[in-house]
N, C-alpha and C. Protein backbone atom coordinates (compact mmCIF):
# COMPACT_ATOMS: atom_id res chain seq x y z
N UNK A 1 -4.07 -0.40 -13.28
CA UNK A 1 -3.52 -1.04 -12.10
C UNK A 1 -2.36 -1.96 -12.45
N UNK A 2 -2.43 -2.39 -13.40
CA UNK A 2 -1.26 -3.04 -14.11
C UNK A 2 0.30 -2.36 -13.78
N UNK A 3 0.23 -1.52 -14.27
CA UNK A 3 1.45 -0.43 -13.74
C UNK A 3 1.54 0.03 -12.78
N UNK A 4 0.77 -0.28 -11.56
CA UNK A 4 0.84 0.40 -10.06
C UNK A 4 1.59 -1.65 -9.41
N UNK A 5 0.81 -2.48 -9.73
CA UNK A 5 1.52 -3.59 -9.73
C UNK A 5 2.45 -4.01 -9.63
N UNK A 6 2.99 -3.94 -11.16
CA UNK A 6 4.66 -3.73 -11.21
C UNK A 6 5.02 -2.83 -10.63
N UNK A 7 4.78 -1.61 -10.72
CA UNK A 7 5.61 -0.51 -9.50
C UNK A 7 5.59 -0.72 -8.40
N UNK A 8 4.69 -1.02 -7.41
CA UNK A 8 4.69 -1.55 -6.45
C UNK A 8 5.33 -2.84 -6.25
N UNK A 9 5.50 -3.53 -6.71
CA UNK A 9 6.34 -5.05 -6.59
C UNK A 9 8.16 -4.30 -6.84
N UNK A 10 8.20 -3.61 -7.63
CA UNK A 10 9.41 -3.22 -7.85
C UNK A 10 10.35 -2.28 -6.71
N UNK A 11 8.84 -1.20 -6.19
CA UNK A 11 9.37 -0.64 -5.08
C UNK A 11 9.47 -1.52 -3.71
N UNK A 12 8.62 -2.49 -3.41
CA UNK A 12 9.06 -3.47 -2.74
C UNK A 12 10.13 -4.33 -2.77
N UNK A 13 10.32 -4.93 -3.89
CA UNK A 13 11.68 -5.50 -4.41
C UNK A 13 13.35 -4.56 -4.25
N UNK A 14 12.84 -3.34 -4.30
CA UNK A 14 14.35 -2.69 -4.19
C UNK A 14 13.96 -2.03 -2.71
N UNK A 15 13.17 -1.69 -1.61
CA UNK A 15 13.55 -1.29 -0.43
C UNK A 15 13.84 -1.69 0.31
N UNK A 16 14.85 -1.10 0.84
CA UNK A 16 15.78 -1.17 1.94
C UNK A 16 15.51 -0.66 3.43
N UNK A 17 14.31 -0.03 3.26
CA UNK A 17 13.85 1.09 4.25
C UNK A 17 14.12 -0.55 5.83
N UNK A 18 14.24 0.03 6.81
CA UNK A 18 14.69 -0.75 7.79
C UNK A 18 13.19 -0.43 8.71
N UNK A 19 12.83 -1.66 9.48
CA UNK A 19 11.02 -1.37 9.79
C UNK A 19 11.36 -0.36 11.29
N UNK A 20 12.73 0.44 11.85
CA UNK A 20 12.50 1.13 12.45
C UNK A 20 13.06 2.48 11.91
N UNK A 21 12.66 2.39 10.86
CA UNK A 21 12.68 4.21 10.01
C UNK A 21 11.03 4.45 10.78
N UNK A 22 10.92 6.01 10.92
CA UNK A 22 9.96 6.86 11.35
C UNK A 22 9.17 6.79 10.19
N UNK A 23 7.88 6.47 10.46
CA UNK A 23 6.49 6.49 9.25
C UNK A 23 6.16 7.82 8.35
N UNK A 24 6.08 7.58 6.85
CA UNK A 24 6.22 8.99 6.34
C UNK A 24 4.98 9.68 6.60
N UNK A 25 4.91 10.65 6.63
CA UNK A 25 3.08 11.74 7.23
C UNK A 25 2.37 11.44 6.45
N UNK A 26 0.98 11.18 7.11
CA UNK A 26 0.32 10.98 6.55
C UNK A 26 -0.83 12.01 6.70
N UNK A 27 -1.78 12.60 6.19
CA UNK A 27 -2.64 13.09 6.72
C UNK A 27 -3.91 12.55 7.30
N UNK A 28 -4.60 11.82 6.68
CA UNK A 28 -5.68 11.23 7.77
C UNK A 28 -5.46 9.52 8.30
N UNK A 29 -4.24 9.14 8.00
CA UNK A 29 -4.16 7.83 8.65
C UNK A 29 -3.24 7.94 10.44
N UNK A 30 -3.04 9.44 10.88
CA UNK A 30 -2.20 9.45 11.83
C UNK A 30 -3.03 9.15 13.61
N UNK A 31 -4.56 9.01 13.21
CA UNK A 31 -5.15 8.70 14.89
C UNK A 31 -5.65 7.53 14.29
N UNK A 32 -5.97 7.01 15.34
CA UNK A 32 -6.66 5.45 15.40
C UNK A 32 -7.79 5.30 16.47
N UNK A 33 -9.19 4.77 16.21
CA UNK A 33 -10.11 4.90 16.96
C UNK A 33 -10.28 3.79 17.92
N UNK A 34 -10.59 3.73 18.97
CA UNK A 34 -10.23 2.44 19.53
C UNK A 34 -11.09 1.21 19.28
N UNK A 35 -11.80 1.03 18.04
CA UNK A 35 -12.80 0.06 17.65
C UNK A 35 -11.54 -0.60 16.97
N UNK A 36 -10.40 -0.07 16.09
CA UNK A 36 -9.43 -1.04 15.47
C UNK A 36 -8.91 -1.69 15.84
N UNK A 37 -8.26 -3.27 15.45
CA UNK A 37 -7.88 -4.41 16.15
C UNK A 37 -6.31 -3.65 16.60
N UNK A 38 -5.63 -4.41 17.61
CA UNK A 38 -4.60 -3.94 17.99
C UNK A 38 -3.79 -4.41 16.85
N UNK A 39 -3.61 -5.05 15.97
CA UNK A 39 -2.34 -5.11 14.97
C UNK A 39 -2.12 -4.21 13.93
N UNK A 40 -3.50 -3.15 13.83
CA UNK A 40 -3.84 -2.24 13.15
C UNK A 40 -2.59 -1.05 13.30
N UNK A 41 -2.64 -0.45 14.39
CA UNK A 41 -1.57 0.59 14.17
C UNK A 41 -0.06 -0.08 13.75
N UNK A 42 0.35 -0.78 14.10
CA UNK A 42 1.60 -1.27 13.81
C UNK A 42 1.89 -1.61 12.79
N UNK A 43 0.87 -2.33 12.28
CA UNK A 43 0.60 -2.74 10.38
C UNK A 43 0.92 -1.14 9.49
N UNK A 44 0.02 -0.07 10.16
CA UNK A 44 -0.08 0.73 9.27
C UNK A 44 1.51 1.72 8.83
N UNK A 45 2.15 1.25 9.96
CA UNK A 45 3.17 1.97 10.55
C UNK A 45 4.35 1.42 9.17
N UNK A 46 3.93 -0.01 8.79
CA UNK A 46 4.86 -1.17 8.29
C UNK A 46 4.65 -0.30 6.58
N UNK A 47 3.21 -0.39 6.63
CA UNK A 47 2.83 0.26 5.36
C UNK A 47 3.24 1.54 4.66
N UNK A 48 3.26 2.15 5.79
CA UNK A 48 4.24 4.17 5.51
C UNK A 48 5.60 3.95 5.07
N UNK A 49 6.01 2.82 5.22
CA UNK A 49 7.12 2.58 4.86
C UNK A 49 7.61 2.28 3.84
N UNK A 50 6.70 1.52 2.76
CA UNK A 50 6.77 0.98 1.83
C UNK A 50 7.06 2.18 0.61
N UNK A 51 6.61 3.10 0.63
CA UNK A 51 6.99 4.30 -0.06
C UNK A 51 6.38 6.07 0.19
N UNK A 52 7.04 6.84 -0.14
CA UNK A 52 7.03 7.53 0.60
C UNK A 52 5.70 8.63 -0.35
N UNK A 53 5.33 7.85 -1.52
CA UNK A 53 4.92 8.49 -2.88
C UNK A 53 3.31 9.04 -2.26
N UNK A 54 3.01 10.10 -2.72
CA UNK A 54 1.49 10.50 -2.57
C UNK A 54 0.44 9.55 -2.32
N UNK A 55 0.31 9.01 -3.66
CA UNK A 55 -0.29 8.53 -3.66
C UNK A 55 -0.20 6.79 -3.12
N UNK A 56 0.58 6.89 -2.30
CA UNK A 56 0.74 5.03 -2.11
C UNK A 56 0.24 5.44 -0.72
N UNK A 57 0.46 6.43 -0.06
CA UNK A 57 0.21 7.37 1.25
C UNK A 57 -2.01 7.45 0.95
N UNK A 58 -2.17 7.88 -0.25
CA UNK A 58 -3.37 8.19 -0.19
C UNK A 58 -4.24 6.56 -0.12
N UNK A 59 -3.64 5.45 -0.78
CA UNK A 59 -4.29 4.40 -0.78
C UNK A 59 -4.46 3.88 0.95
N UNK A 60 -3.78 4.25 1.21
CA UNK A 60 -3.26 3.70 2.96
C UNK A 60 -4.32 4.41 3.58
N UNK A 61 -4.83 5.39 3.23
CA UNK A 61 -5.77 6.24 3.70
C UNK A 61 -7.23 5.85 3.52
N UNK A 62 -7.51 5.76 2.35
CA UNK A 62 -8.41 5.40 1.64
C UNK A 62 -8.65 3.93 2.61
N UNK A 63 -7.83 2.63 2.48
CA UNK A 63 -8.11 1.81 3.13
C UNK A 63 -8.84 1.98 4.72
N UNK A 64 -7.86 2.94 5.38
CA UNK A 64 -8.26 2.97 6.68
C UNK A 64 -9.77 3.36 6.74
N UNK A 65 -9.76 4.59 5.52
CA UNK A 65 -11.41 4.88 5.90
C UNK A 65 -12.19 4.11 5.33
N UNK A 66 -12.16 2.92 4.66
CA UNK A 66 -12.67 1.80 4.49
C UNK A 66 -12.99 0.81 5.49
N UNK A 67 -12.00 0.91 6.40
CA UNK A 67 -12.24 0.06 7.55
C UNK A 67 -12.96 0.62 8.65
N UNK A 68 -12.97 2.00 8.82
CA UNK A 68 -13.69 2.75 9.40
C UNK A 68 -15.35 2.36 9.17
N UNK A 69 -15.70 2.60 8.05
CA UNK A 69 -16.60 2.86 7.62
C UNK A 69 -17.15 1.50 7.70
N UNK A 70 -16.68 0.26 7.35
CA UNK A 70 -17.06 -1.17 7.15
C UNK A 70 -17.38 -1.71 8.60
N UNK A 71 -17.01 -1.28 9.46
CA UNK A 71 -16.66 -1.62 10.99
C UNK A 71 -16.34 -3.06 11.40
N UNK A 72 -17.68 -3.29 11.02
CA UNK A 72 -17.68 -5.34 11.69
C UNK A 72 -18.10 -5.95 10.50
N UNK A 73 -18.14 -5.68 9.20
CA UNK A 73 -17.47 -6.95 8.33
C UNK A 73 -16.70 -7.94 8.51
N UNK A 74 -17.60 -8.96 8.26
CA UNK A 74 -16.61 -10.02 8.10
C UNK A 74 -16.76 -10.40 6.86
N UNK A 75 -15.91 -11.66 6.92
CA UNK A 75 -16.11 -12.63 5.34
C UNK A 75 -14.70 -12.33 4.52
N UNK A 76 -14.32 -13.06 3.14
CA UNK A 76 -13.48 -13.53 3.13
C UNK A 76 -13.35 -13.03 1.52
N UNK A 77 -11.90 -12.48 1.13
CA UNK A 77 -12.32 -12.06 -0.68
C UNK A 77 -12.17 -13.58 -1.41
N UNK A 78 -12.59 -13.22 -2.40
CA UNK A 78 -12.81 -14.48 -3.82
C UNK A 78 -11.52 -14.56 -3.44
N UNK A 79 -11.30 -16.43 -4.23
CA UNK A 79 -10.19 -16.83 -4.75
C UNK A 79 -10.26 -17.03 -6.03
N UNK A 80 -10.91 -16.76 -6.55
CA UNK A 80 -10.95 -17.47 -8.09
C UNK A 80 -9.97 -16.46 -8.69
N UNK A 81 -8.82 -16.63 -9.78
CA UNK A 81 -7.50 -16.49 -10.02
C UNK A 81 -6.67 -15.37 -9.34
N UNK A 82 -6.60 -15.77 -7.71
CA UNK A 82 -5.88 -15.34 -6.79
C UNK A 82 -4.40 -16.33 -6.81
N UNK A 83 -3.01 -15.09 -6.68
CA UNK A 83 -1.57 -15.29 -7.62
C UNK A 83 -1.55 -16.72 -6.25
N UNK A 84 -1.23 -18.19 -6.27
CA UNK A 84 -0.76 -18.93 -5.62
C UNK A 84 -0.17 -17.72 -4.61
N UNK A 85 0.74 -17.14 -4.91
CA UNK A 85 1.74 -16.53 -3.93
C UNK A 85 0.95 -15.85 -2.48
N UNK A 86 -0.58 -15.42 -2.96
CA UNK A 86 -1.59 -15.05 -1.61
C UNK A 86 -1.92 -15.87 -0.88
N UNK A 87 -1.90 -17.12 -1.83
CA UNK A 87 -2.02 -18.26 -0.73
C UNK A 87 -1.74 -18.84 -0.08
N UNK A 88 -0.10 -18.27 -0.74
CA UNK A 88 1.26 -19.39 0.07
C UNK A 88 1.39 -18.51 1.71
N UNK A 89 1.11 -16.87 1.08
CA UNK A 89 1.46 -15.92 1.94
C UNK A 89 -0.29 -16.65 3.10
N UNK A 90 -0.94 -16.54 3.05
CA UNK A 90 -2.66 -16.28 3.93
C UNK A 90 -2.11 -17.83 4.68
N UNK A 91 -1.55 -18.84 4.34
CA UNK A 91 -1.47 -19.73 4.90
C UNK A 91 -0.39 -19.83 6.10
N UNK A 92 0.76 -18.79 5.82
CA UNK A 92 1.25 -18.28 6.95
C UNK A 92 1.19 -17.54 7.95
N UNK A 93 -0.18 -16.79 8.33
CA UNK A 93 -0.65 -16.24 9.07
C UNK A 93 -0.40 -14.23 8.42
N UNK A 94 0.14 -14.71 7.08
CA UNK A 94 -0.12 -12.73 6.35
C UNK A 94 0.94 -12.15 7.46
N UNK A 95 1.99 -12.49 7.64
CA UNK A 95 2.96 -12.12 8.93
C UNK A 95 3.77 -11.02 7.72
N UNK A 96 4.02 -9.80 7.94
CA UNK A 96 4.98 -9.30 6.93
C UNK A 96 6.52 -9.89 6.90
N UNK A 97 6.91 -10.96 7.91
CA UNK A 97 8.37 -11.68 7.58
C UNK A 97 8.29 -12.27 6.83
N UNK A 98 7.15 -12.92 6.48
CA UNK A 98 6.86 -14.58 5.70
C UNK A 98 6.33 -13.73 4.15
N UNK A 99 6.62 -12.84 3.44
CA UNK A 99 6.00 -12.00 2.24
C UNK A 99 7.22 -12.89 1.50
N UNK A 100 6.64 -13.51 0.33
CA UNK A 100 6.52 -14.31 -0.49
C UNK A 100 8.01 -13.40 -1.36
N UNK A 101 9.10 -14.08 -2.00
CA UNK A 101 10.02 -13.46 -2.69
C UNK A 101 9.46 -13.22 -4.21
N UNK A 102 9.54 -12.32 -4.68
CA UNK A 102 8.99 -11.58 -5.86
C UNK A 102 9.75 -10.76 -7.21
N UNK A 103 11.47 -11.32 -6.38
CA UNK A 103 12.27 -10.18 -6.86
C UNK A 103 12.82 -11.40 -8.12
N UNK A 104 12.67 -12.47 -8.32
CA UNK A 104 12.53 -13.06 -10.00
C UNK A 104 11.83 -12.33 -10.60
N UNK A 105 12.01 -11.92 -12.29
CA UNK A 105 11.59 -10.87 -12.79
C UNK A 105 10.07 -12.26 -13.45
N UNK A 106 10.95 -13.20 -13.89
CA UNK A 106 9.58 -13.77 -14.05
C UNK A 106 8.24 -14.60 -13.39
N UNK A 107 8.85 -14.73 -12.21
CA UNK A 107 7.74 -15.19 -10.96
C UNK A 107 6.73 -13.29 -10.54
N UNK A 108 7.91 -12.41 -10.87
CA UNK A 108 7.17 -11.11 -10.44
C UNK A 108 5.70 -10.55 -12.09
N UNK A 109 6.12 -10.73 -13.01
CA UNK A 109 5.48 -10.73 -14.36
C UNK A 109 4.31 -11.68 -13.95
N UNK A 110 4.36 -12.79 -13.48
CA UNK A 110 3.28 -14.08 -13.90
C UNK A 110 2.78 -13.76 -11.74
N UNK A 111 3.04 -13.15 -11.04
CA UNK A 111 2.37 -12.80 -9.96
C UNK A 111 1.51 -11.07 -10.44
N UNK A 112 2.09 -10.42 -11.15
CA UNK A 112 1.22 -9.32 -11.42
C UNK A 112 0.11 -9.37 -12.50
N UNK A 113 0.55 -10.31 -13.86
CA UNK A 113 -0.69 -10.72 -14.14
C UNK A 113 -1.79 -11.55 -13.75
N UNK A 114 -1.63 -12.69 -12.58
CA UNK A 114 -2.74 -13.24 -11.81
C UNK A 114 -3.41 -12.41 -10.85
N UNK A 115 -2.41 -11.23 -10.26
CA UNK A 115 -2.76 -10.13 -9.22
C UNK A 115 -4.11 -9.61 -10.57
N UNK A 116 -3.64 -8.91 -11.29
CA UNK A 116 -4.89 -8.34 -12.25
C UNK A 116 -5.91 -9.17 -12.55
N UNK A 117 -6.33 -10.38 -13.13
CA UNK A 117 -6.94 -11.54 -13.37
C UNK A 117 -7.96 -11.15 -11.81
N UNK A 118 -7.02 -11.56 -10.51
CA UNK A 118 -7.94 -11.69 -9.56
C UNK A 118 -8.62 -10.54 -9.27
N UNK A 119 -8.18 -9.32 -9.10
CA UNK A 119 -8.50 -8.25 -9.12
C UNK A 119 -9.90 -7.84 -9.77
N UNK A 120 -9.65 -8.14 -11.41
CA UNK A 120 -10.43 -8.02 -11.69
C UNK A 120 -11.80 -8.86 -11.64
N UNK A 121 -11.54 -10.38 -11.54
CA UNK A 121 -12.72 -11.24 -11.35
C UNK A 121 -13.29 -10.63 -9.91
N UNK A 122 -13.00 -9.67 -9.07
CA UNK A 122 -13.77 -9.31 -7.66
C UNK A 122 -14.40 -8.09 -7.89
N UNK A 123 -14.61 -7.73 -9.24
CA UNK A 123 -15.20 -6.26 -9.57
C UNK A 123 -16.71 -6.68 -9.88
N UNK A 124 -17.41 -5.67 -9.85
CA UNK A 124 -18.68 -6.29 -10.00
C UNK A 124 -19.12 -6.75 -11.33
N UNK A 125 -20.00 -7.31 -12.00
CA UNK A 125 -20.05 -7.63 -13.16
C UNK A 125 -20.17 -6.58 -13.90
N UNK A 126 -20.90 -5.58 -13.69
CA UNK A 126 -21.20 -4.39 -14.57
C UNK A 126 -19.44 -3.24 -14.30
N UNK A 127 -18.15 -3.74 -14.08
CA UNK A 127 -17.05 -3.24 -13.74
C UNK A 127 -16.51 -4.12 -14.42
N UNK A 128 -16.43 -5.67 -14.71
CA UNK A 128 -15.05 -6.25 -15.09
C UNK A 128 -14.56 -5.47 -16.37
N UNK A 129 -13.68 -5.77 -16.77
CA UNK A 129 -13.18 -5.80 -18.39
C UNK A 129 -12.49 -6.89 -19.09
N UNK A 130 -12.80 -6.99 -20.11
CA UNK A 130 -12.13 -8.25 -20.62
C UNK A 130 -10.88 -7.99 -21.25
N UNK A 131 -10.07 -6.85 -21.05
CA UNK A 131 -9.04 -6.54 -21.41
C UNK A 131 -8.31 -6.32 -20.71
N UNK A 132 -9.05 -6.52 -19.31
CA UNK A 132 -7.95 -6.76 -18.07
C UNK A 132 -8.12 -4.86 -17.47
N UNK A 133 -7.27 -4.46 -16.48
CA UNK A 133 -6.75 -3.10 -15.82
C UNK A 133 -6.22 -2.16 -16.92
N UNK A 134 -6.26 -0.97 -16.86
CA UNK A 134 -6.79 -0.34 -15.55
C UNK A 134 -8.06 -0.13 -15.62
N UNK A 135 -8.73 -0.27 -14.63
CA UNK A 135 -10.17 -0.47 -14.48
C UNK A 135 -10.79 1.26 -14.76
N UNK A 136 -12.25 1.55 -14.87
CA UNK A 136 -12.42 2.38 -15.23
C UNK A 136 -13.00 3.27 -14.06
N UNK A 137 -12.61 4.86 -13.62
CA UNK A 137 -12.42 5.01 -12.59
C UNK A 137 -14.04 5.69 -12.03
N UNK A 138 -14.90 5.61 -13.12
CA UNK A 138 -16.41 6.01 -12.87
C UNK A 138 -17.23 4.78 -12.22
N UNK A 139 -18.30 5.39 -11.71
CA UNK A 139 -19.05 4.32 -10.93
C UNK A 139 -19.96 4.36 -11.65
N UNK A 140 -20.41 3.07 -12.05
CA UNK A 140 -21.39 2.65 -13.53
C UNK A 140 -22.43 2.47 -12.95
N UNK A 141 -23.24 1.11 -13.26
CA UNK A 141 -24.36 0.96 -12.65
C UNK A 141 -24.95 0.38 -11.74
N UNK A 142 -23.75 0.52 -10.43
CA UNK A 142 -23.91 -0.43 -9.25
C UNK A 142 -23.13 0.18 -8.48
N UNK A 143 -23.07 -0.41 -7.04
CA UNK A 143 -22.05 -0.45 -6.06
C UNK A 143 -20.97 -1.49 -5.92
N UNK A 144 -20.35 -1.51 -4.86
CA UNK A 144 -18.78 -2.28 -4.89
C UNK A 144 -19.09 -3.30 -3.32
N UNK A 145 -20.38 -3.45 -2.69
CA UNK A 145 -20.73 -3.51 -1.58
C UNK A 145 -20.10 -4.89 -1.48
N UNK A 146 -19.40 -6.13 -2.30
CA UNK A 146 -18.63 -7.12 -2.60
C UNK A 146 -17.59 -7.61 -2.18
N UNK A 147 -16.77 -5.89 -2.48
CA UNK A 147 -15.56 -5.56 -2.04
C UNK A 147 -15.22 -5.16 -0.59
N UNK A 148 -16.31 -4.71 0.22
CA UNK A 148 -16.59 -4.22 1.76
C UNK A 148 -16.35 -4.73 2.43
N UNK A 149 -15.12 -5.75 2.56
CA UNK A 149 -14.60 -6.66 3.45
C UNK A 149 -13.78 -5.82 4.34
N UNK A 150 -14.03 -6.55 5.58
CA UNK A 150 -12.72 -5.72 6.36
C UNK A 150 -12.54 -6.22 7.22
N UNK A 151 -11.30 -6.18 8.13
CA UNK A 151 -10.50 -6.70 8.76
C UNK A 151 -9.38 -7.35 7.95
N UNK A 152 -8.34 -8.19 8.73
CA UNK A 152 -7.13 -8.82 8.05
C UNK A 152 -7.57 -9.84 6.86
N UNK A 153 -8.52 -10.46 6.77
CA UNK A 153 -9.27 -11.33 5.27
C UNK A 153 -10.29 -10.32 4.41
N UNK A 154 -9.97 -9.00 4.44
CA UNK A 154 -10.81 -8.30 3.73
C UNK A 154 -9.42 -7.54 2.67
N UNK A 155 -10.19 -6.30 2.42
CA UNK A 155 -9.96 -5.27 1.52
C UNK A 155 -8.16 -5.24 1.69
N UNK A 156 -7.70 -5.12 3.20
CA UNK A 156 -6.52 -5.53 3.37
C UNK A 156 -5.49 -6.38 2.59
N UNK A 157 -6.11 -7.50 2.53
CA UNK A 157 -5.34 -8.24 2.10
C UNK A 157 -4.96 -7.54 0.21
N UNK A 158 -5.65 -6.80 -0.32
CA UNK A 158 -5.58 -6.69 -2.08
C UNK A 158 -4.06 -5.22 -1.61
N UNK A 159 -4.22 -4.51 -0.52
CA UNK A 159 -3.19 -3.64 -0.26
C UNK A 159 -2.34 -4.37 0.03
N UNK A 160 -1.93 -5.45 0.98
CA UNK A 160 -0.62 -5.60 1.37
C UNK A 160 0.03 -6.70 0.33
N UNK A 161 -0.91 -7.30 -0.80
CA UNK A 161 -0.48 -7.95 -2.00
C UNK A 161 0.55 -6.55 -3.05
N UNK A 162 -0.13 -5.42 -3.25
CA UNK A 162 0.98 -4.62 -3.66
C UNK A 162 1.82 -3.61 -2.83
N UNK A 163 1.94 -3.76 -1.67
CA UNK A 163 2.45 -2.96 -0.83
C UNK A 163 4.39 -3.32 -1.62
């Protein structure tokens, strides 16, 4: 995840995409059920944008059916070594105008290694590593039921940190 990090901060840092370009296809993020909050489609719309890559498309997916599936979760992820910059951002209401500048190469280095740090302190104990990301992609001897947050203070928030 280390390298999806920086790539992601980097592809954020250099796009230009304008927020009324048309959303790239997605395959299962294109209906919306009407249990989702109304800022939901428009968010997701913000997100297609961010790159046009398979797999940044499949995470967007993955999330949604996370939120699907989570329905009425509530509750709030760890802070324990969450990058200042989530906090500067969560204290502004997570508005995508107010996204924290990232494009210093060394505020972006010392935000992707606290991004990993936090990341990883929210894995379950039988998941951390002490060598940090990329995490290992088998399911060991537990569940992630931790991570099952949802809505805008859930699972959300670890996507639109590397969006």
């Amino acid at each position: 995840m280390r390298a999806s990090c920086t790539r992601a901060a980097q592809v954020a840092t250099k796009s230009s995409a304008p927020l009324s370009s048309p959303p790239a296809k997605s395959s299962k993020a294109q209906g919306f059920k009407s249990n989702h909050p109304q800022w939901m489609p428009e968010l997701v719309k913000q997100l297609h944008l961010v790159s046009s890559d398979a797999s940044w498309l499949n995470l967007v997916d993955s999330w949604l059916l996370l939120e699907e599936a989570i329905k009425d979760s509530k509750g709030l992820l760890p802070t324990f070594e969450r990058p200042e910059q989530v906090f500067w951002w969560n204290k502004r209401g997570k508005h995508t105008s107010s996204i924290p500048d990232l494009s210093r190469g060394d505020v972006l280095t010392t935000f992707c290694n606290k991004w990993d740090a936090w990341y990883n302190s929210m894995q379950p104990e039988w998941h951390q590593r002490e060598d940090g990301l990329p995490m290992d992609k088998t399911v060991g001897r537990g569940g992630f039921e931790g991570l099952a947050i949802g809505s805008s203070n859930g699972f959300l928030v670890i996507v639109m940190t590397i969006a």
